[in-house]
Protein backbone atom coordinates (compact mmCIF):
# COMPACT_ATOMS: atom_id res chain seq x y z
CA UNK A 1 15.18 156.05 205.18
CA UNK A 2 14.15 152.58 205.46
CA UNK A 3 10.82 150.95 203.59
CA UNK A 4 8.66 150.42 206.93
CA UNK A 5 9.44 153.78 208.24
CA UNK A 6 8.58 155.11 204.70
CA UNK A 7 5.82 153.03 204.46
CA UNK A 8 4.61 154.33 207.89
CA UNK A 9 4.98 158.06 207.33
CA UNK A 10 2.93 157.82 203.71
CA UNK A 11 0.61 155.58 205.98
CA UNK A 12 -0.16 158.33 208.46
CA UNK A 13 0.04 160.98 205.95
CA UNK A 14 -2.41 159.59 203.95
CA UNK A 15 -4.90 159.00 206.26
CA UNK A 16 -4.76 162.56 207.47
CA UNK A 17 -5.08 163.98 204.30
CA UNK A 18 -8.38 161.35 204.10
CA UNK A 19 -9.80 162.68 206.36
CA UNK A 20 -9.33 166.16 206.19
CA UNK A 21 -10.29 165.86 202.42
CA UNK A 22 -13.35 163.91 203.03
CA UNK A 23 -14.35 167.06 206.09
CA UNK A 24 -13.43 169.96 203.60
CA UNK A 25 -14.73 168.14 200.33
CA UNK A 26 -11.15 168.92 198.71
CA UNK A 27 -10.11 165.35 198.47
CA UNK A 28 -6.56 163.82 199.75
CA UNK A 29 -4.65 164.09 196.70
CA UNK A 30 -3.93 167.93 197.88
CA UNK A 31 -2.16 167.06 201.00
CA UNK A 32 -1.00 163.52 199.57
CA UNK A 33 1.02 165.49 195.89
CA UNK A 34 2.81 167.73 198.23
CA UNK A 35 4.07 165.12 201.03
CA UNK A 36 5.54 163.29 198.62
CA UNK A 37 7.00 165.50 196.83
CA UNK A 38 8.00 168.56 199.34
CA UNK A 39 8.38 165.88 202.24
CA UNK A 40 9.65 162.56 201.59
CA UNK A 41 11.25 163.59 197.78
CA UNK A 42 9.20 161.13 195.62
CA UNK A 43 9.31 162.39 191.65
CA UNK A 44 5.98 163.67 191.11
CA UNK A 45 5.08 161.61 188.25
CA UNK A 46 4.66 158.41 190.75
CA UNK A 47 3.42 161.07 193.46
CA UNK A 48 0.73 161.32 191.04
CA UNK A 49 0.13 157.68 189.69
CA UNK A 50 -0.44 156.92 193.93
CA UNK A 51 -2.88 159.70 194.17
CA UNK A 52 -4.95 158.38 191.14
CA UNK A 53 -5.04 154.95 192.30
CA UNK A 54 -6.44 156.98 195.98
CA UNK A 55 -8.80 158.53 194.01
CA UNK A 56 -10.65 155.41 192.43
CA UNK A 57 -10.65 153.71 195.66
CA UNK A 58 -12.51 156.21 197.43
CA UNK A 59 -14.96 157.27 194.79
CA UNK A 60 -16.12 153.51 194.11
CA UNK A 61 -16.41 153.40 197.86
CA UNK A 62 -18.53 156.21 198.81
CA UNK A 63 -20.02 156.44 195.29
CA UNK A 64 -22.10 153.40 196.10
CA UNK A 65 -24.17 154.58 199.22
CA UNK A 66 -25.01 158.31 197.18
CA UNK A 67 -25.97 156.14 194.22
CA UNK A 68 -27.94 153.38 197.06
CA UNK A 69 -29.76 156.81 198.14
CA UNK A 70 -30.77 157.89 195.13
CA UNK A 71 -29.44 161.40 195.07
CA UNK A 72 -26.73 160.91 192.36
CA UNK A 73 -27.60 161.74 188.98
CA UNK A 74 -26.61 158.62 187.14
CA UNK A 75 -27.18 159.80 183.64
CA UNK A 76 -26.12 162.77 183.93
CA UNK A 77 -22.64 161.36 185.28
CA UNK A 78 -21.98 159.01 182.64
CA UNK A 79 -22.79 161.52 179.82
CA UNK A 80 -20.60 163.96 181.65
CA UNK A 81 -17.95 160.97 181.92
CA UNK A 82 -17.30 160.92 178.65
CA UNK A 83 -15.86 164.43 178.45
CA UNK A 84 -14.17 163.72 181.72
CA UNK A 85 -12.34 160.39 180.25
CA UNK A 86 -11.53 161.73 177.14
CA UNK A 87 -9.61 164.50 178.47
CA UNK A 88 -7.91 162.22 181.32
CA UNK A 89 -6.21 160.81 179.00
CA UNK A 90 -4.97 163.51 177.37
CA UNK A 91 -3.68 165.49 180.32
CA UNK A 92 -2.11 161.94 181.53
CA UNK A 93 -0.68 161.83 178.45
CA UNK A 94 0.64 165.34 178.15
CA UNK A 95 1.97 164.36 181.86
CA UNK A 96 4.22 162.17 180.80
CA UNK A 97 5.95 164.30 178.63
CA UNK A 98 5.53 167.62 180.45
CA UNK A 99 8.60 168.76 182.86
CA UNK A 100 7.74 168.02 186.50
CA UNK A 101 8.85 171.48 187.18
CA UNK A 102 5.66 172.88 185.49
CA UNK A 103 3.10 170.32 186.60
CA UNK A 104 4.43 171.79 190.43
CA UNK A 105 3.73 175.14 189.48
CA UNK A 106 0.17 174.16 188.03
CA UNK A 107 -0.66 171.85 190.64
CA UNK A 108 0.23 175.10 192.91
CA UNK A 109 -2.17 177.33 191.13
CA UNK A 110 -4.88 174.68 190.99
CA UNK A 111 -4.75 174.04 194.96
CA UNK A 112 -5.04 177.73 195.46
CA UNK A 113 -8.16 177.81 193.41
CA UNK A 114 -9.43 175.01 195.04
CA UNK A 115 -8.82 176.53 198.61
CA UNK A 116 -10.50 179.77 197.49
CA UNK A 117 -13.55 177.42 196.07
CA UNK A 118 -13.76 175.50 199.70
CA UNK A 119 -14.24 178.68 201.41
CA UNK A 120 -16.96 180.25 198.91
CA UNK A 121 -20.79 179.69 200.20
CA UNK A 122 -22.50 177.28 198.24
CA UNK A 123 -25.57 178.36 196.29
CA UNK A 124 -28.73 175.58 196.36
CA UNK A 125 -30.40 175.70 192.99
CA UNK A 126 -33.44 173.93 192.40
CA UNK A 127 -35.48 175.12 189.81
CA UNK A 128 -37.57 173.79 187.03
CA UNK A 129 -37.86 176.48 185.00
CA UNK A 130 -35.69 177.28 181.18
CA UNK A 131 -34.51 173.41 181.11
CA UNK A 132 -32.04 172.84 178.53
CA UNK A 133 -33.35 171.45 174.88
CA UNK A 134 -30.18 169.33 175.71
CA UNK A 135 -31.31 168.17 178.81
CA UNK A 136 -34.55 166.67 177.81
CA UNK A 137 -33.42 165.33 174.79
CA UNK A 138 -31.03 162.99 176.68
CA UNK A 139 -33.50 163.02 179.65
CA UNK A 140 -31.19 164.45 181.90
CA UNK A 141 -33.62 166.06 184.40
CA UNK A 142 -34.34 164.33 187.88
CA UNK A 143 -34.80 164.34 191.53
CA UNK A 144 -32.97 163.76 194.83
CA UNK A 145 -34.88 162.48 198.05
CA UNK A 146 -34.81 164.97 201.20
CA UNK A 147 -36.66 164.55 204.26
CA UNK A 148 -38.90 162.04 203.18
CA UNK A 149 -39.69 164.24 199.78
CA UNK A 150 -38.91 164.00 196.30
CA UNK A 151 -37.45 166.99 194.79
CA UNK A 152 -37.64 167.41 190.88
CA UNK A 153 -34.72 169.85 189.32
CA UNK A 154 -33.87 170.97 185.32
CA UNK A 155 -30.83 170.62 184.24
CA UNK A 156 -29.33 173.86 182.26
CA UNK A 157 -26.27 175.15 179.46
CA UNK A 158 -25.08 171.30 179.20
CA UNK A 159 -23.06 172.25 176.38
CA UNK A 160 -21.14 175.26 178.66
CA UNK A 161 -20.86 172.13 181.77
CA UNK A 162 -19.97 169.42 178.94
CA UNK A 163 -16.21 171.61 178.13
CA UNK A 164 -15.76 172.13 181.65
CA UNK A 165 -16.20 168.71 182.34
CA UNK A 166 -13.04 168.33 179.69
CA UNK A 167 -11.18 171.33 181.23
CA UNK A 168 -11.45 169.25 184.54
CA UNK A 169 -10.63 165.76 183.45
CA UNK A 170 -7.62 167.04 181.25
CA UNK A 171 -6.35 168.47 184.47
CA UNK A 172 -7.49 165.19 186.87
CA UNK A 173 -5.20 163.40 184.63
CA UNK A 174 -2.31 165.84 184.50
CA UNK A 175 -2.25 166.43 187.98
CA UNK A 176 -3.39 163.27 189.87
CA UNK A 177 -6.70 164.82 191.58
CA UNK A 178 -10.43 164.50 191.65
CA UNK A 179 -10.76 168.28 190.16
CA UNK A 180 -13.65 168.38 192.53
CA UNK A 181 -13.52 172.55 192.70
CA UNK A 182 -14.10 172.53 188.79
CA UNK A 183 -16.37 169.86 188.39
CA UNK A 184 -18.89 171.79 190.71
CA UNK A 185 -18.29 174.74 188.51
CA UNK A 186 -19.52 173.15 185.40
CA UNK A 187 -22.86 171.38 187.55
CA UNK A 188 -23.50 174.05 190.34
CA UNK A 189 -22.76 176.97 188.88
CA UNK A 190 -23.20 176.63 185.10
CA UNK A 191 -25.43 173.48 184.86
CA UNK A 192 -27.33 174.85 188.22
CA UNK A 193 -27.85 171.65 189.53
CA UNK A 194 -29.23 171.32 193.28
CA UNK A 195 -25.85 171.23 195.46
CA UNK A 196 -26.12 167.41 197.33
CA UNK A 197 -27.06 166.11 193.62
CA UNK A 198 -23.49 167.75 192.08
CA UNK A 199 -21.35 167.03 194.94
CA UNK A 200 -22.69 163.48 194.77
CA UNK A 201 -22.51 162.80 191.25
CA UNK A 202 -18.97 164.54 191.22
CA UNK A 203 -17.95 161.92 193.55
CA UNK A 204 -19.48 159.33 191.29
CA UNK A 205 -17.33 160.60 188.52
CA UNK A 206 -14.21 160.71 189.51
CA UNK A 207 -13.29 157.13 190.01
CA UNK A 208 -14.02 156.76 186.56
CA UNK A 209 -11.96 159.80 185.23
CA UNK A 210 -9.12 158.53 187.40
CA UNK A 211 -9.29 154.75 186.03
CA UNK A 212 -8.71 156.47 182.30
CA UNK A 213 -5.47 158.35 183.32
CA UNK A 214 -4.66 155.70 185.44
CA UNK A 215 -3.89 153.25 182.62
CA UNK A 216 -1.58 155.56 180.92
CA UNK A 217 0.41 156.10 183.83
CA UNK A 218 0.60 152.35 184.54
CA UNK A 219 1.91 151.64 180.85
CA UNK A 220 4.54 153.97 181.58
CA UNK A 221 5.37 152.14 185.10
CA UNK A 222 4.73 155.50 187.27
CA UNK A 223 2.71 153.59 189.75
CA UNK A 224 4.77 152.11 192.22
CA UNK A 225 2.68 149.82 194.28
CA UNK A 226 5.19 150.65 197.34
CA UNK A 227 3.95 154.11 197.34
CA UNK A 228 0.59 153.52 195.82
CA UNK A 229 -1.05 150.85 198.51
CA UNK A 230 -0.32 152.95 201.67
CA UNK A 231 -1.79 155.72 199.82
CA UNK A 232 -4.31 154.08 199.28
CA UNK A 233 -5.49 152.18 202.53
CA UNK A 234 -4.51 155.80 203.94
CA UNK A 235 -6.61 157.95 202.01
CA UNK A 236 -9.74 154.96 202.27
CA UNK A 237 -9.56 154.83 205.85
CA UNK A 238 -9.36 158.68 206.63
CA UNK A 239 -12.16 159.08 204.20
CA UNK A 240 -13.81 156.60 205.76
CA UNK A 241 -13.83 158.41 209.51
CA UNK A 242 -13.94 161.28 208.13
CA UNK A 243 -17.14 160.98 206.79
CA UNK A 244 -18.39 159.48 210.25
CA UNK A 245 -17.39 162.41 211.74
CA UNK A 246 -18.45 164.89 210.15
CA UNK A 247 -22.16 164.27 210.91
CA UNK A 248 -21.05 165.55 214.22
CA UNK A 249 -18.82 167.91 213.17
CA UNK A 250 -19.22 171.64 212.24
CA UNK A 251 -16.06 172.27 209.53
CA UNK A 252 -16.42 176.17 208.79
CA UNK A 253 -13.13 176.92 211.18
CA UNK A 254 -11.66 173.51 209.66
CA UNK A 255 -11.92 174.80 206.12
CA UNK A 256 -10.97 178.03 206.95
CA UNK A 257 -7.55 176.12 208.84
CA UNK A 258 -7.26 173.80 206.10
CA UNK A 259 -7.70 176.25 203.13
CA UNK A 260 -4.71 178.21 204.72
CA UNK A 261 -2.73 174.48 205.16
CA UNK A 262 -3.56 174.08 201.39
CA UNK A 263 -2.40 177.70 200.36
CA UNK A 264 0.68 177.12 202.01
CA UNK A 265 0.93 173.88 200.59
CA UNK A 266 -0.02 175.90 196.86
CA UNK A 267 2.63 178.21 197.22
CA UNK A 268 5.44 175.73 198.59
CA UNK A 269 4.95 173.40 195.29
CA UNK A 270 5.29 176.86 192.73
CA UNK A 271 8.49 177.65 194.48
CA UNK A 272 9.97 174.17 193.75
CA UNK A 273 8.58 174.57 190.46
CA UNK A 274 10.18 178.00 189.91
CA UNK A 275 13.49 176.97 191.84
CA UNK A 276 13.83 174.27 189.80
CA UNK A 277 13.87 175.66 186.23
């Protein structure tokens, strides 16, 4: 296969799995991990040094109009970040000395959980009632503007969402993703945070999260900016529409269509894994 048609096919690919990522809130590094790999034969270790650098270009680029609108949580991000960076760099480092064989079968088992976790209703919490000693000691309470209106929130079990938060760097790291289906386990369901304010400040995390793995995994050489720029302008630009479009766009079919592209995708990886020991 030649560069430009290479170049091409990651090209398209990546901008599909943009913008299906940025309609389903899964992110492209689902779809982007297993075209490389399953499709075009890339070793998985550059597979996932591309899909980091994807990752911090589209969280510093829609990070900025959530944090413009005032619905992200800033604090709360950065003192989640720090559990978030700390274990990025562990699972990157673990990566590099981890067969590839096993990161396929856990990068399987994550997508499946993360398919299951685009398909389950989201619950809106916004309550200020049993706030966290936690929270107001580091003044981690706020409010998001909707419809014109301020709405306050309290901010609960920090310490339960703080090892999450570790759980789902160590993993973002290891496996090249934004970890989005874990992160809004630790600040929807266990922090109880109001939905648009955890999605948001999710988003505004992981750029960060990837940058820490990311240097490990450029010290080591496994980003190949032949594979890593089409990713990225790929995964920008499908982001980019696809967040244009889905103002106009109802996704419940297109998750349904996409978790089942995903879990195919999921089980496809575990097999090479398996196969390959």
């Amino acid at each position: 296969m030649s560069v430009l048609l290479f170049t091409i096919i990651v090209l398209s690919g990546a901008f599909l799995a943009g913008l299906l990522g940025s309609l389903t809130g899964l992110g492209g590094g689902v779809i982007i991990i297993p075209l490389l790999t399953l499709a075009l034969g890339v070793d998985i270790h550059y597979a996932i040094g591309a899909s980091i650098v994807s990752v911090i270009a589209t969280s510093s680029g829609s990070a900025a109009a959530y944090v413009k609108e005032g619905i992200t949580n800033i604090r709360i991000g950065m003192f989640l970040e720090i559990a978030t960076t700390i274990g990025a760099i562990c699972g990157a480092i673990v990566a590099v000395y981890l067969n590839a064989n096993y990161i396929a079968i856990l990068f399987g088992c994550i997508l499946i959980f993360s398919a299951i976790m685009t398909l389950k209703k989201k619950v809106d919490h916004t309550t200020l009632d049993d706030t966290d000693k936690w929270a107001r000691f580091f003044k981690l309470n706020g409010s998001y503007p909707d419809r014109g209106e301020d709405h306050p929130y309290a901010v609960k079990h920090i310490p339960g969402g703080f090892f999450m938060m570790l759980f789902a760097g160590t993993l973002s790291g290891l496996l090249g993703i934004g970890s989005g289906a874990l992160k809004v386990i630790a600040m929807d369901n266990i922090m109880r945070l109001p939905f648009k304010v955890s999605t948001t400040t999710s988003n505004f995390m992981m750029g960060v999260t990837a940058a820490a793995s990311a240097v490990v995994y450029l010290h080591r050489g496994q980003i190949d900016p032949g594979i890593a720029m089409p990713v990225c302008i790929g995964v920008l630009t499908g982001a980019t529409v696809g967040s244009k479009v889905l103002l106009k766009t109802k996704t419940d079919k297109l998750k349904i269509v996409f978790a089942v592209v995903v879990a195919f995708l999921a089980l496809q990886m575990i097999y090479k894994g398996i196969s390959g020991l």
